[in-house]
N, C-alpha and C. Protein backbone atom coordinates (compact mmCIF):
# COMPACT_ATOMS: atom_id res chain seq x y z
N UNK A 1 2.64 -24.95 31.47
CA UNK A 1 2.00 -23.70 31.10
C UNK A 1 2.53 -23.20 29.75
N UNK A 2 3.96 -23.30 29.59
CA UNK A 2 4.21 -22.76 28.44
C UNK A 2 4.03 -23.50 27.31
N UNK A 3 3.69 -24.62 27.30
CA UNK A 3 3.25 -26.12 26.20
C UNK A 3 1.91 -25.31 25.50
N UNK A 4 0.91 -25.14 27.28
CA UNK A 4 -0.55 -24.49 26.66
C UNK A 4 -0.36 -23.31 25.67
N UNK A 5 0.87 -22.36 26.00
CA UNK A 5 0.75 -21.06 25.16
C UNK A 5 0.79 -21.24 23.88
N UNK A 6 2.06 -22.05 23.58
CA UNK A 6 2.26 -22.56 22.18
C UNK A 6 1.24 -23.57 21.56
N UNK A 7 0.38 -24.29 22.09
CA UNK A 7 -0.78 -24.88 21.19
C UNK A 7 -1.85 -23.85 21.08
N UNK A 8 -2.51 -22.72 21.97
CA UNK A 8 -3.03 -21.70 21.94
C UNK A 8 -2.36 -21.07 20.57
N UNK A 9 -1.59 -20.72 20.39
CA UNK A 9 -0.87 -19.81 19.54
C UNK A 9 -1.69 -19.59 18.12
N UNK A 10 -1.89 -21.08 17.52
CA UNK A 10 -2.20 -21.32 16.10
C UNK A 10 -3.48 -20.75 16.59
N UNK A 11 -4.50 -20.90 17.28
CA UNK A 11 -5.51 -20.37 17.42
C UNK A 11 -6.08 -19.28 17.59
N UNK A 12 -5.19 -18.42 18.50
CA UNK A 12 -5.01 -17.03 18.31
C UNK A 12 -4.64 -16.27 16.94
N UNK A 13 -3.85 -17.04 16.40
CA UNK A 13 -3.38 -16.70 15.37
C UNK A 13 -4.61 -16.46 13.81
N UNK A 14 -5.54 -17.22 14.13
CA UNK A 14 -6.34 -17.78 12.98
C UNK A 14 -7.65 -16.79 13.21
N UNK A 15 -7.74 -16.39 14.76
CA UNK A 15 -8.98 -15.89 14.94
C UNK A 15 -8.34 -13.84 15.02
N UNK A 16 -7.15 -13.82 14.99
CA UNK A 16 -7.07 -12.43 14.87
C UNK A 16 -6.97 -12.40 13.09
N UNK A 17 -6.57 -13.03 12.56
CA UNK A 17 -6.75 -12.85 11.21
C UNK A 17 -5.18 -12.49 10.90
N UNK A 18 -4.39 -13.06 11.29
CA UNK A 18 -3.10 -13.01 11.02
C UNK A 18 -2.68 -13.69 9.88
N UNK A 19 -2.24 -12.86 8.59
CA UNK A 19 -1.71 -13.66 7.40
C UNK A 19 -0.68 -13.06 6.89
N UNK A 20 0.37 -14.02 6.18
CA UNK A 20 1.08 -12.71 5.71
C UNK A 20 0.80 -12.29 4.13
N UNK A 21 1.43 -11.43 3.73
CA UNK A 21 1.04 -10.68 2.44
C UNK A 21 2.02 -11.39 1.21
N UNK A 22 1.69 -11.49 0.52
CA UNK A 22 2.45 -11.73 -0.33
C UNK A 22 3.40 -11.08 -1.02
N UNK A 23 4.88 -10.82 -1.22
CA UNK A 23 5.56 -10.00 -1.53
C UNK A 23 5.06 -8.91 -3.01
N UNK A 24 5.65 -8.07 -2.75
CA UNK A 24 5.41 -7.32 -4.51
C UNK A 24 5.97 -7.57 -5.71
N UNK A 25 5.40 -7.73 -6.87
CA UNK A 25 5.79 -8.06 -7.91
C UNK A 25 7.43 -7.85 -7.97
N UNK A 26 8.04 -8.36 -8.76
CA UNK A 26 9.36 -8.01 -8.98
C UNK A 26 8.90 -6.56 -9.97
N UNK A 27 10.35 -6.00 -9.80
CA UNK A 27 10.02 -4.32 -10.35
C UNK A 27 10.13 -4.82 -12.30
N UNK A 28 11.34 -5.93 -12.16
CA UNK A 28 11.74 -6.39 -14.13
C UNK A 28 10.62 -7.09 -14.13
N UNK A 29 9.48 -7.81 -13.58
CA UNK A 29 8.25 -8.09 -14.35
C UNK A 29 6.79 -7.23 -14.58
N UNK A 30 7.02 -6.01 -14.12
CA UNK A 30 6.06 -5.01 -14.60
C UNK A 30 5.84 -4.51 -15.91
N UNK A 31 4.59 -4.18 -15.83
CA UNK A 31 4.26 -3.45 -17.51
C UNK A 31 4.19 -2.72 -17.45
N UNK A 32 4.07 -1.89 -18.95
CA UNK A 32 4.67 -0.43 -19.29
C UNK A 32 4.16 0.66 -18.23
N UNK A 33 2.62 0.37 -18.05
CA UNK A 33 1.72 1.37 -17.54
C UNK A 33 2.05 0.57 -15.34
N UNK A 34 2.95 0.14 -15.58
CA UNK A 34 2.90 -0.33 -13.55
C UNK A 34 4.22 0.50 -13.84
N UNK A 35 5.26 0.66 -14.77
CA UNK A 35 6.38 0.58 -14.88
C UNK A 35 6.37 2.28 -14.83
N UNK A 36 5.74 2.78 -15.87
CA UNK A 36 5.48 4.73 -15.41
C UNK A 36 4.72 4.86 -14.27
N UNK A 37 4.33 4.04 -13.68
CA UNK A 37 3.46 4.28 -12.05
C UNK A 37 4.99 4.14 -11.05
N UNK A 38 5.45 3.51 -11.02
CA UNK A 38 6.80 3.54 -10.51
C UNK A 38 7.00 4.06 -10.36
N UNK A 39 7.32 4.94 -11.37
CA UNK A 39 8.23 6.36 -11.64
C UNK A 39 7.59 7.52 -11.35
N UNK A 40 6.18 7.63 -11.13
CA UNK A 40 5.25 8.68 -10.24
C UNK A 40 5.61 8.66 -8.84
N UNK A 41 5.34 6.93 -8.32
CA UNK A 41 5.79 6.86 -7.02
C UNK A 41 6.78 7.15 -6.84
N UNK A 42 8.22 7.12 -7.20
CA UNK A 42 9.69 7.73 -6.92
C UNK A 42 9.07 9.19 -6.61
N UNK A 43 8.71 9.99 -8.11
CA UNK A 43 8.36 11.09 -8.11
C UNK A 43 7.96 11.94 -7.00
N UNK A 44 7.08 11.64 -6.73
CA UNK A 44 5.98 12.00 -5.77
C UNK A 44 5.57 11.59 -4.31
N UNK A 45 6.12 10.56 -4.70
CA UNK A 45 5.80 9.00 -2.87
C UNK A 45 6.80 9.04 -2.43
N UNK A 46 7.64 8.49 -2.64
CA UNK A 46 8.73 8.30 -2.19
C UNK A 46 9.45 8.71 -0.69
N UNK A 47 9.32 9.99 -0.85
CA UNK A 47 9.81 10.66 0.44
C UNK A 47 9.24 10.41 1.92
N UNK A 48 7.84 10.00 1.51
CA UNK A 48 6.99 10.05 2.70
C UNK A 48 6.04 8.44 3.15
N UNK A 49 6.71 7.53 1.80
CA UNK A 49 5.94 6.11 1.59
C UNK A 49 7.13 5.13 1.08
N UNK A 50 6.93 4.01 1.84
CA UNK A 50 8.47 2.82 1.12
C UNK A 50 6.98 1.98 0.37
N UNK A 51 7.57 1.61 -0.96
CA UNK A 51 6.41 0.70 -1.09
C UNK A 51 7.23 -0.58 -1.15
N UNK A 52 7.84 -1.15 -0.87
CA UNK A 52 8.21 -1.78 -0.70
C UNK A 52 9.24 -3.00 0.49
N UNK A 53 8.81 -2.42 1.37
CA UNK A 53 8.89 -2.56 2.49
C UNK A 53 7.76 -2.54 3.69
N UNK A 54 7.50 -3.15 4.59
CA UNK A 54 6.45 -2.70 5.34
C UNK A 54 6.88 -1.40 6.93
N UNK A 55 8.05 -0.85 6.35
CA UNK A 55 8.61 -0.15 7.40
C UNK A 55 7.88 1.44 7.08
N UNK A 56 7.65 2.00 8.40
CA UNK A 56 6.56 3.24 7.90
C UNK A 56 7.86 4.39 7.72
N UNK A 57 7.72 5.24 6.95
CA UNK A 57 8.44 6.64 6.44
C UNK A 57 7.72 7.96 7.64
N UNK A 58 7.39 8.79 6.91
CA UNK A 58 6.39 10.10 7.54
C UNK A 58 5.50 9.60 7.35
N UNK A 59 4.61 8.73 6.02
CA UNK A 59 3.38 7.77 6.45
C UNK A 59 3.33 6.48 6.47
N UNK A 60 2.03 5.71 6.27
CA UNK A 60 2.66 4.39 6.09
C UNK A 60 2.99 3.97 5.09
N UNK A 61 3.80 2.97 5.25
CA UNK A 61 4.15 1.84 4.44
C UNK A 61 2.98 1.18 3.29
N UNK A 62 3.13 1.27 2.15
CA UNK A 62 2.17 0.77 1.52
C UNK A 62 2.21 -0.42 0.62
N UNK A 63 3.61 -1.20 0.94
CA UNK A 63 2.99 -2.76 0.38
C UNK A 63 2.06 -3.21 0.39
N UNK A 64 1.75 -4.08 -0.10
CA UNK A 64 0.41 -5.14 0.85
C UNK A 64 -0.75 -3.82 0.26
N UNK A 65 -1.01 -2.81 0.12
CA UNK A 65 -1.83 -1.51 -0.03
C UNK A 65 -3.60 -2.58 -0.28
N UNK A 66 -3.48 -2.82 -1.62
CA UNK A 66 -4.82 -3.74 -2.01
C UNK A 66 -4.34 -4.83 -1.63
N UNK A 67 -3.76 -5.57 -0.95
CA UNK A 67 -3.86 -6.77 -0.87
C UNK A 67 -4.59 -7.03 0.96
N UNK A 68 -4.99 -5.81 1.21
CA UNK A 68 -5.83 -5.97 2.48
C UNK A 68 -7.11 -5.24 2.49
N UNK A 69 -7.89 -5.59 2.89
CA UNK A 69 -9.45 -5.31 3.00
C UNK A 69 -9.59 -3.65 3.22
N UNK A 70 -9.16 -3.27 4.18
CA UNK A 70 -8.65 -1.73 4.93
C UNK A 70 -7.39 -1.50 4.70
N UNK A 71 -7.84 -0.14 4.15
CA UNK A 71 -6.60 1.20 3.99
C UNK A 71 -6.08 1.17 6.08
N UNK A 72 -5.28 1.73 5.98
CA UNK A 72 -4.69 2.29 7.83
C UNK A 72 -5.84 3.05 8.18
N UNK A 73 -6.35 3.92 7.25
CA UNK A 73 -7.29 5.13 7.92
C UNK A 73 -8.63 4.09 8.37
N UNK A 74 -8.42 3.04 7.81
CA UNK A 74 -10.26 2.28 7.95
C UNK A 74 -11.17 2.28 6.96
N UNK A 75 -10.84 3.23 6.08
CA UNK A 75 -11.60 3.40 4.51
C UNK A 75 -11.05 1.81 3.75
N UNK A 76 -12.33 1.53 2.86
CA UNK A 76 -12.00 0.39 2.02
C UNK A 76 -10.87 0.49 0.94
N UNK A 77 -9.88 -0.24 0.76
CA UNK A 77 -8.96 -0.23 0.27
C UNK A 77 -9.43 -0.21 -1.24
N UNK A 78 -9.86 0.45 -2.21
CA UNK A 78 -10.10 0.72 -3.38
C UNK A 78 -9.48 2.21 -3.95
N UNK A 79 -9.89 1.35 -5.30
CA UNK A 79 -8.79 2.30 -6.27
C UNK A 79 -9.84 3.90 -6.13
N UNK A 80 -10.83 3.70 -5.18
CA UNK A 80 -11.19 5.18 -5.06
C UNK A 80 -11.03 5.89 -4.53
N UNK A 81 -10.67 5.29 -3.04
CA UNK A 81 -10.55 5.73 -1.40
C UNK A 81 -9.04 6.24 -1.77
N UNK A 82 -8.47 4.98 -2.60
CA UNK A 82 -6.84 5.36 -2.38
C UNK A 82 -6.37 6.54 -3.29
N UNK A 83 -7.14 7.06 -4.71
CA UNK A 83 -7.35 8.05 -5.77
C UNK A 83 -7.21 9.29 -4.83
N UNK A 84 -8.39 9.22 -3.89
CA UNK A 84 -9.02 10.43 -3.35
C UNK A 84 -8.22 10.91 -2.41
N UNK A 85 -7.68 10.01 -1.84
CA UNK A 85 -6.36 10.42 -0.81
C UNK A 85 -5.11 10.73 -1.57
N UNK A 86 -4.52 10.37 -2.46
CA UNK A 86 -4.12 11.15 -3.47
C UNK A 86 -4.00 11.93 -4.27
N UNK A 87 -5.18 12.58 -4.32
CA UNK A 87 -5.50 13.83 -4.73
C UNK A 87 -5.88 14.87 -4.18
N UNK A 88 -6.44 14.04 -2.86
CA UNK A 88 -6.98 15.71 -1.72
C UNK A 88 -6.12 15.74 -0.98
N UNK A 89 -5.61 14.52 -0.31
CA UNK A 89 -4.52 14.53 0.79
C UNK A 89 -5.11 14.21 2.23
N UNK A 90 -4.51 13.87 2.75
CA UNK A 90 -5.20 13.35 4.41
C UNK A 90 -4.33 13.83 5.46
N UNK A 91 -4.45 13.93 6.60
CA UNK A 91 -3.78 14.01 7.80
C UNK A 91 -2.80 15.24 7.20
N UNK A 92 -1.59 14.28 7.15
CA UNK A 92 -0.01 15.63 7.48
C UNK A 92 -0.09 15.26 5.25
N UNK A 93 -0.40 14.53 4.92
CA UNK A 93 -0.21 14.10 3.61
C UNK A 93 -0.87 14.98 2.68
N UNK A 94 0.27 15.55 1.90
CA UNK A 94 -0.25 17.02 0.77
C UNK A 94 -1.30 16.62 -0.56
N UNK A 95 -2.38 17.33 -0.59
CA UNK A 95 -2.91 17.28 -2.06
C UNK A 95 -1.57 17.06 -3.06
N UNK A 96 -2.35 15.93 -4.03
CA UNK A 96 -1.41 15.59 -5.31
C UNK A 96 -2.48 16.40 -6.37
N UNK A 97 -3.62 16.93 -6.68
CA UNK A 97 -4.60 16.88 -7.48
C UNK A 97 -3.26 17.74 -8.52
N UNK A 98 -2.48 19.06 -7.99
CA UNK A 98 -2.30 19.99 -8.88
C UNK A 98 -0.71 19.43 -9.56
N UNK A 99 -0.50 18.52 -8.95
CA UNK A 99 0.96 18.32 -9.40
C UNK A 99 1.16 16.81 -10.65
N UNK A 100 -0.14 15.67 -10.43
CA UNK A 100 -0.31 14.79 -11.10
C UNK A 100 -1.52 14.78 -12.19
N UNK A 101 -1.41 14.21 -13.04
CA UNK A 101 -2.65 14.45 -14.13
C UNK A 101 -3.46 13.01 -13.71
N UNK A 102 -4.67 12.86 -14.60
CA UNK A 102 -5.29 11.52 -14.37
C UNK A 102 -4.42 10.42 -14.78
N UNK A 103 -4.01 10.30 -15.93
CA UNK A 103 -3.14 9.59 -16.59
C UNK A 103 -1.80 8.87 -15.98
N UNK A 104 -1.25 9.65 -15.09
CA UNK A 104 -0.01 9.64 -14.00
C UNK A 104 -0.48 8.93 -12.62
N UNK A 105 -2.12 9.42 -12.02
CA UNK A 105 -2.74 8.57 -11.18
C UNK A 105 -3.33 7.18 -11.46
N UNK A 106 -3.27 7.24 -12.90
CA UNK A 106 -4.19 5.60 -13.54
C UNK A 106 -2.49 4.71 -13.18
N UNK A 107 -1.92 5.20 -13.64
CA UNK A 107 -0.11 4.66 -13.52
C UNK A 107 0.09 4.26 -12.27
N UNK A 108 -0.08 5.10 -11.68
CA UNK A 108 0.06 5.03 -10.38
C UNK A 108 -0.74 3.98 -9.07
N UNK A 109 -2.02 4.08 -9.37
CA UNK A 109 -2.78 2.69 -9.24
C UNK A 109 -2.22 1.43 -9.74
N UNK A 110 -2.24 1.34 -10.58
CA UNK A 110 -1.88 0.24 -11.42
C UNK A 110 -0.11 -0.41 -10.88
N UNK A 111 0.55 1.05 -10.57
CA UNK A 111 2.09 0.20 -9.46
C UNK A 111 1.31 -0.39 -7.95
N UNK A 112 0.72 0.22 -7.75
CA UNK A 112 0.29 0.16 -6.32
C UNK A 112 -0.43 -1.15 -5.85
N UNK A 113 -1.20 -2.09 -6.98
CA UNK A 113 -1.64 -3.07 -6.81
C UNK A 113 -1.20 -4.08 -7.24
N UNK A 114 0.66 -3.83 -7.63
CA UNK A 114 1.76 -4.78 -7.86
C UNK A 114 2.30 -4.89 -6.57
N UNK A 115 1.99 -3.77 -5.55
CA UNK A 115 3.02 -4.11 -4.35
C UNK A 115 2.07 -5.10 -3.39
């Protein structure tokens, strides 16, 4: 019985869509504009988001962020869904609109699809 589980396995595995993510850029190979997105995310993320890790804070974890089809909420993982939740705020997660400029959110995208 336990032979069957383990040849089952790969198959289960393939049909839930189990992959893993590919790690995030190293932080010393970023560019200027991933490199001030960084420093928004410290800013601003930080407290409530690891991006670098897949361990959840007060929200989730946002490695992997674009590198999966779906955001957590179920919204498509784009630089619009993820903008808009950053600027209006969702659930327990505060509007950024008054505290970040566009320029600081373009930055900020641009770290986010290094992790």
């Amino acid at each position: 019985m336990k032979s069957l589980r383990f040849a089952l396995l790969p198959a289960v595995l393939a049909i839930t869509g189990c992959k893993s993510i590919p790690p995030p850029t190293p932080l010393n190979q970023l560019n200027a504009q991933q490199t001030h997105g960084h420093a928004v995310f410290q800013a601003h993320c930080q407290a409530c988001h690891n991006d670098r890790t897949n361990i959840p804070l007060a929200g989730p974890a946002l490695a992997g962020i674009f590198k999966k089809e779906y955001l957590d909420s179920g919204a498509a993982a784009t630089d619009e869904r993820v903008a808009a939740t950053v600027l209006r705020g969702r659930n327990m997660m505060p509007a950024q609109a008054g505290t970040i400029d566009q320029q600081e959110l373009d930055d900020l995208l641009a770290y986010l699809h290094t992790l």
